[in-house]
C-alpha atoms as a PDB file:
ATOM      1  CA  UNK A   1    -152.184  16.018  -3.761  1.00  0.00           C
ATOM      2  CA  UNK A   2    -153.736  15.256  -0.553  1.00  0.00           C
ATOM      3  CA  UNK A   3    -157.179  15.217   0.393  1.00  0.00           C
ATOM      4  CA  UNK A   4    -158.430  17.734   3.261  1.00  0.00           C
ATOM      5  CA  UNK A   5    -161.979  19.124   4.654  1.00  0.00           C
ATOM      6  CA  UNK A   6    -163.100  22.711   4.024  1.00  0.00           C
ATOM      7  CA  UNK A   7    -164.295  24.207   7.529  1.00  0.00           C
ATOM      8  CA  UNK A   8    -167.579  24.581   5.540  1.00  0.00           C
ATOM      9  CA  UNK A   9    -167.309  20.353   5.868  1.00  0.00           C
ATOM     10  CA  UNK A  10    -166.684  20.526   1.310  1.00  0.00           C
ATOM     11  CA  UNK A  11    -163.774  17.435   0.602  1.00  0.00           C
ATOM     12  CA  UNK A  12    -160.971  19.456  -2.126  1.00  0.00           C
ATOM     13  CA  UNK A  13    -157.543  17.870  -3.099  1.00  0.00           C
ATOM     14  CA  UNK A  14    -154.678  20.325  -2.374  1.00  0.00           C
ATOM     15  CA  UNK A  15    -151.288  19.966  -3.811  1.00  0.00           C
ATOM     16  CA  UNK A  16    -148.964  19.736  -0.635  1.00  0.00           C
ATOM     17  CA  UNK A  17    -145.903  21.233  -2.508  1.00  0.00           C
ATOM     18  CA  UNK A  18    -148.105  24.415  -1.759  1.00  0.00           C
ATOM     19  CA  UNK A  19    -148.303  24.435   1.555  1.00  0.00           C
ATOM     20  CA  UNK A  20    -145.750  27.254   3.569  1.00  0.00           C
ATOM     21  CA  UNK A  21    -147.209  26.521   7.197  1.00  0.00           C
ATOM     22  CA  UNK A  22    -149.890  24.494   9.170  1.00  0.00           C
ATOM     23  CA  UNK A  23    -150.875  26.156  12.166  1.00  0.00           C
ATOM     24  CA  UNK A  24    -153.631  25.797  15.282  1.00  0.00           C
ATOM     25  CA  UNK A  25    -155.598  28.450  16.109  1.00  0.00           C
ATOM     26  CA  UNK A  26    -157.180  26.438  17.473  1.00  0.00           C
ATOM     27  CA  UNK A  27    -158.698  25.111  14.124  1.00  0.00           C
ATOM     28  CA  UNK A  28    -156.103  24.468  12.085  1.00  0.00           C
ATOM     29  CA  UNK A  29    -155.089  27.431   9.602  1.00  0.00           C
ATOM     30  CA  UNK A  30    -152.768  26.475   6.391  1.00  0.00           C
ATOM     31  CA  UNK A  31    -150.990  28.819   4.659  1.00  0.00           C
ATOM     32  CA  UNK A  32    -149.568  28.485   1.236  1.00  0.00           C
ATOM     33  CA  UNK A  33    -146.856  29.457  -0.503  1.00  0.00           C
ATOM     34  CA  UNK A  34    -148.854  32.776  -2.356  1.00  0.00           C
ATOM     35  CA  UNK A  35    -149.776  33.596   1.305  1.00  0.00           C
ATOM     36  CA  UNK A  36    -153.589  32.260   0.495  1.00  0.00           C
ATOM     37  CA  UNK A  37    -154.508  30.805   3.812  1.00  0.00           C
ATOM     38  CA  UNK A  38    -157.355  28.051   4.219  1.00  0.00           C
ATOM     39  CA  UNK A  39    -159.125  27.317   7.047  1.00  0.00           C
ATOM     40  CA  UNK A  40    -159.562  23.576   7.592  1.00  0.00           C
ATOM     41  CA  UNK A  41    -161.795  21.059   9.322  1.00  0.00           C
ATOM     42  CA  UNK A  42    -158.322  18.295   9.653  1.00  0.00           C
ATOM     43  CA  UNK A  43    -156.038  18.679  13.014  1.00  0.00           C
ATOM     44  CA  UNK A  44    -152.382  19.720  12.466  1.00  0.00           C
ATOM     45  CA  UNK A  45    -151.286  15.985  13.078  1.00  0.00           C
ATOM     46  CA  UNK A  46    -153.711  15.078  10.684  1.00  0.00           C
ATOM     47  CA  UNK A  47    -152.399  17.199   7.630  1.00  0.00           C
ATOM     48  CA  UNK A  48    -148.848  16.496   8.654  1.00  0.00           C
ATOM     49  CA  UNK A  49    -149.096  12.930   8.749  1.00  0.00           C
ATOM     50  CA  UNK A  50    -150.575  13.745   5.042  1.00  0.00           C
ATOM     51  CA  UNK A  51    -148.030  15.507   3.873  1.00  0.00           C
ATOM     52  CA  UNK A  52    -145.469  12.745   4.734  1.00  0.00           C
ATOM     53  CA  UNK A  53    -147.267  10.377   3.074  1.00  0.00           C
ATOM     54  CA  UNK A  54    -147.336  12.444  -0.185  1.00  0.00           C
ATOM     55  CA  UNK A  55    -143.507  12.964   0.242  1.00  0.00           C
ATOM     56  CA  UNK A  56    -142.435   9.674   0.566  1.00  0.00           C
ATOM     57  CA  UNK A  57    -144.824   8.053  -2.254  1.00  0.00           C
ATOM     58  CA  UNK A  58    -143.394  11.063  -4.628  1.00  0.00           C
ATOM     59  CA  UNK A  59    -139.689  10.396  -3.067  1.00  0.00           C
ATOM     60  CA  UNK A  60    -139.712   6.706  -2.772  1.00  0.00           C
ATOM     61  CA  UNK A  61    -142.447   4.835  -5.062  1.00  0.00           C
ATOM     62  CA  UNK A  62    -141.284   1.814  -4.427  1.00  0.00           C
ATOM     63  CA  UNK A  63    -142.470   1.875  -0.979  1.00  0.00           C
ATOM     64  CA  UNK A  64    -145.783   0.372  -0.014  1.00  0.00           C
ATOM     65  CA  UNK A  65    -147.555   2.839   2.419  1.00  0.00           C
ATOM     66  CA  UNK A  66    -150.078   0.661   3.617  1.00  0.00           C
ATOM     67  CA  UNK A  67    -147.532  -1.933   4.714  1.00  0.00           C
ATOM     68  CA  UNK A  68    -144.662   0.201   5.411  1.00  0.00           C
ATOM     69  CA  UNK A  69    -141.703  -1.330   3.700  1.00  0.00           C
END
Protein backbone atom coordinates (compact mmCIF):
# COMPACT_ATOMS: atom_id res chain seq x y z
CA UNK A 1 0.00 0.00 0.00
CA UNK A 2 1.22 3.40 -0.47
CA UNK A 3 0.11 6.47 0.97
CA UNK A 4 -1.29 9.35 -1.45
CA UNK A 5 -3.41 12.79 -1.07
CA UNK A 6 -7.03 13.04 -2.24
CA UNK A 7 -7.32 16.37 -4.44
CA UNK A 8 -9.89 17.21 -1.69
CA UNK A 9 -6.26 17.34 0.52
CA UNK A 10 -7.98 13.63 2.63
CA UNK A 11 -4.51 11.16 3.25
CA UNK A 12 -5.98 7.21 1.98
CA UNK A 13 -3.59 4.16 1.54
CA UNK A 14 -3.98 2.64 -1.96
CA UNK A 15 -2.77 -0.74 -2.86
CA UNK A 16 -0.26 -0.06 -5.82
CA UNK A 17 -0.86 -3.57 -7.40
CA UNK A 18 -4.07 -1.56 -8.49
CA UNK A 19 -2.83 0.96 -10.26
CA UNK A 20 -3.12 0.58 -14.54
CA UNK A 21 -1.71 4.21 -15.31
CA UNK A 22 -0.48 7.54 -13.69
CA UNK A 23 -1.03 10.34 -15.82
CA UNK A 24 -0.70 14.50 -15.80
CA UNK A 25 -3.35 16.41 -16.75
CA UNK A 26 -1.90 18.53 -15.41
CA UNK A 27 -2.87 17.20 -11.86
CA UNK A 28 -2.04 13.95 -11.80
CA UNK A 29 -4.96 11.40 -12.76
CA UNK A 30 -4.47 7.50 -11.69
CA UNK A 31 -6.26 4.97 -13.13
CA UNK A 32 -6.75 1.53 -11.80
CA UNK A 33 -7.03 -1.63 -12.94
CA UNK A 34 -11.32 -1.64 -12.77
CA UNK A 35 -10.90 1.62 -14.80
CA UNK A 36 -11.85 3.71 -11.38
CA UNK A 37 -9.75 6.76 -11.86
CA UNK A 38 -8.65 9.09 -8.82
CA UNK A 39 -7.70 12.37 -8.97
CA UNK A 40 -4.69 13.14 -6.77
CA UNK A 41 -2.97 15.98 -4.97
CA UNK A 42 0.91 13.86 -5.45
CA UNK A 43 2.99 14.69 -8.87
CA UNK A 44 3.56 11.73 -11.26
CA UNK A 45 7.28 11.49 -9.97
CA UNK A 46 5.95 11.47 -6.71
CA UNK A 47 3.60 8.32 -7.01
CA UNK A 48 6.15 6.60 -9.17
CA UNK A 49 8.93 6.91 -6.93
CA UNK A 50 6.11 5.26 -4.50
CA UNK A 51 5.36 2.62 -6.34
CA UNK A 52 9.05 1.51 -6.61
CA UNK A 53 9.47 1.61 -3.23
CA UNK A 54 6.46 -0.72 -2.60
CA UNK A 55 7.92 -3.09 -5.32
CA UNK A 56 11.16 -3.53 -4.13
CA UNK A 57 10.24 -3.87 -0.21
CA UNK A 58 7.51 -6.63 -1.50
CA UNK A 59 10.32 -8.07 -4.07
CA UNK A 60 13.38 -7.76 -2.00
CA UNK A 61 12.72 -7.47 1.96
CA UNK A 62 15.91 -7.76 2.76
CA UNK A 63 16.74 -4.46 1.46
CA UNK A 64 16.85 -1.44 3.69
CA UNK A 65 15.09 1.49 1.84
CA UNK A 66 16.19 4.15 3.90
CA UNK A 67 19.84 3.23 3.41
CA UNK A 68 19.70 1.69 0.11
CA UNK A 69 21.54 -1.56 0.32
Amino acid sequence: MIQLTHFSGGKFYLNAEMIQSVESTPDTLITLSNSQKLLVKDKVEDVIRKVLEYQRIIHNPQVDIEQGV
